[in-house]
Protein backbone atom coordinates (compact mmCIF):
# COMPACT_ATOMS: atom_id res chain seq x y z
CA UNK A 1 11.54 3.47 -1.80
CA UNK A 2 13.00 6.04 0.44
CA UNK A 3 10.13 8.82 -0.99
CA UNK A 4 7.70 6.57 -0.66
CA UNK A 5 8.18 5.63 2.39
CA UNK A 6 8.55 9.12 3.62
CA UNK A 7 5.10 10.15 1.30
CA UNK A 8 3.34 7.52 3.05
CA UNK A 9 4.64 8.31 6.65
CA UNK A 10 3.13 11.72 5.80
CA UNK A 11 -0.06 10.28 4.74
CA UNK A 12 -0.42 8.47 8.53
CA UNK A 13 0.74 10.94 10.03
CA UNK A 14 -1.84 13.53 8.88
CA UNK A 15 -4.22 10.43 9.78
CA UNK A 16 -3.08 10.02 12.54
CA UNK A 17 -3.60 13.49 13.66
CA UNK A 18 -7.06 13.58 13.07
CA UNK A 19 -7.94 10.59 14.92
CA UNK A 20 -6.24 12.34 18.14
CA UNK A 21 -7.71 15.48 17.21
CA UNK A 22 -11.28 13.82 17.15
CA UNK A 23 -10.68 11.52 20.52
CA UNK A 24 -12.99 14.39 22.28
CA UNK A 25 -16.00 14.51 19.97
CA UNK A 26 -14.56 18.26 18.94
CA UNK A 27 -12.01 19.51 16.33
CA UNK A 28 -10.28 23.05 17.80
CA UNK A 29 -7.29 25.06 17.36
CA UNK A 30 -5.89 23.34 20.16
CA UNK A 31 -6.01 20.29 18.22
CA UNK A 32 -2.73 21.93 15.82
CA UNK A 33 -0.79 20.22 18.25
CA UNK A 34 -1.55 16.96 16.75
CA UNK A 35 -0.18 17.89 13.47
CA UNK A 36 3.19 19.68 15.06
CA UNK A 37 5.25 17.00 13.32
CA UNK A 38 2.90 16.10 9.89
CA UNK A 39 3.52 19.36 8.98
CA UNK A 40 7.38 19.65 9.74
CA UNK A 41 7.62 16.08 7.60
CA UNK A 42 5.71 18.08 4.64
CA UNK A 43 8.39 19.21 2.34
CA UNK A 44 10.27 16.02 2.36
CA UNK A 45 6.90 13.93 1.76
CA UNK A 46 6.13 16.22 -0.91
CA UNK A 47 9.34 17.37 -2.67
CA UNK A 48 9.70 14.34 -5.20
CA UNK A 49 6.05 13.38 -5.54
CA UNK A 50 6.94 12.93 -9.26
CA UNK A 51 9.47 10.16 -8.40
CA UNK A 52 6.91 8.80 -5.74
CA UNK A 53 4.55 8.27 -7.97
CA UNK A 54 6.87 6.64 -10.32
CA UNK A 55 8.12 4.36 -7.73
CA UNK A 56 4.30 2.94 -7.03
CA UNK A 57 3.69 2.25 -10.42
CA UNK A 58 7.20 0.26 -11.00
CA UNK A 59 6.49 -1.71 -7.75
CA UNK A 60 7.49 -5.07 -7.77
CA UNK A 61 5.67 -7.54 -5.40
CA UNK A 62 8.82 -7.94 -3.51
CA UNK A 63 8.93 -3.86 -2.58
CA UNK A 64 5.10 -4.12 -1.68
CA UNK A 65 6.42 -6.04 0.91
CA UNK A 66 9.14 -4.49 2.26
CA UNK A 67 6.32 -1.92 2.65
CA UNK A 68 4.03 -4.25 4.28
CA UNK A 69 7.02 -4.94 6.83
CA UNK A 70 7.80 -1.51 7.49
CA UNK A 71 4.09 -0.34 7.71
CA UNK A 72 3.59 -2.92 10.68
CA UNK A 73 6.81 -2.46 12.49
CA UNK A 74 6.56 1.17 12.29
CA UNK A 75 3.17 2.03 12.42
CA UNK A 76 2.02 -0.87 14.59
CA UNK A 77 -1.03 -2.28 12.10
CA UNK A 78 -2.07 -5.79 12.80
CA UNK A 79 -1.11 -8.02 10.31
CA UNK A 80 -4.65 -8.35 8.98
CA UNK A 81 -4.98 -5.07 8.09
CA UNK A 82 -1.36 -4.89 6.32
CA UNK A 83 -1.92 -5.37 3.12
CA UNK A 84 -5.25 -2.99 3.10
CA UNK A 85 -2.96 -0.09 4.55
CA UNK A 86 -0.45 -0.51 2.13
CA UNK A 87 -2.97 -0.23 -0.57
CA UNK A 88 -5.18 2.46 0.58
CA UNK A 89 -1.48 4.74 1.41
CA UNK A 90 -0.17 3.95 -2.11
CA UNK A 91 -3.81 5.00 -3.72
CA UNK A 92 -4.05 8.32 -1.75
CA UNK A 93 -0.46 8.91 -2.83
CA UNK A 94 -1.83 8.60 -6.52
CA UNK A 95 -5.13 10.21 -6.07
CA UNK A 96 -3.01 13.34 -4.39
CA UNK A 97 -0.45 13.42 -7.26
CA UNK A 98 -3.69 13.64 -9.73
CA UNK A 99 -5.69 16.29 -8.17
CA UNK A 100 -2.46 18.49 -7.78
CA UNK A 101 -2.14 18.10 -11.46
CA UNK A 102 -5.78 19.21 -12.65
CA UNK A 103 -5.58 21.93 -10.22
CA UNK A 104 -1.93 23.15 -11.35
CA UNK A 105 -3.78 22.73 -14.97
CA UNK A 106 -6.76 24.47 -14.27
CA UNK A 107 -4.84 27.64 -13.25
């Protein structure tokens, strides 16, 4: 759960960002500063996407959540949108994993 975790914290993060970046109507290069610390979480997010993926597919209802938990204590979602977070992270994860593979294919 560790990769996950740290996949998904990636995936918020980089959301995050772009919801600070857009606060003024405008998207600049002074904006990078909102992604400072996305990008500095990038290798370890990324590094065992393989197991990551893995991981989400052997998920067990108790792990979902343990993710659900951690997503609201650490990320500060209200608890009705929980369980749509978790899903929509864990599906981007996926979706991401896929599209890396028909590119790497496709070259």
């Amino acid at each position: 759960m560790k990769e996950t975790k740290e996949m998904l914290s990636f995936v918020f993060s980089l959301t995050e960002g772009v919801f600070k970046a857009l606060e003024d109507g405008k998207f600049g290069l002074t904006d990078i500063v909102h992604f400072i610390e996305t990008i500095k979480g990038l290798p370890s997010a990324v590094n065992d996407i393989a197991l990551v993926v893995e991981e989400i597919k052997a998920m067990d209802v108790a792990q979902k959540e343990e993710l659900k938990v951690w997503i609201k204590e650490d990320f500060d979602i209200p608890a009705e949108g929980v369980e749509a977070t978790v899903e929509a992270g864990l599906s981007i994860i996926l979706d991401l994993f896929g599209l890396w593979g028909n590119l790497k294919a496709a070259k």
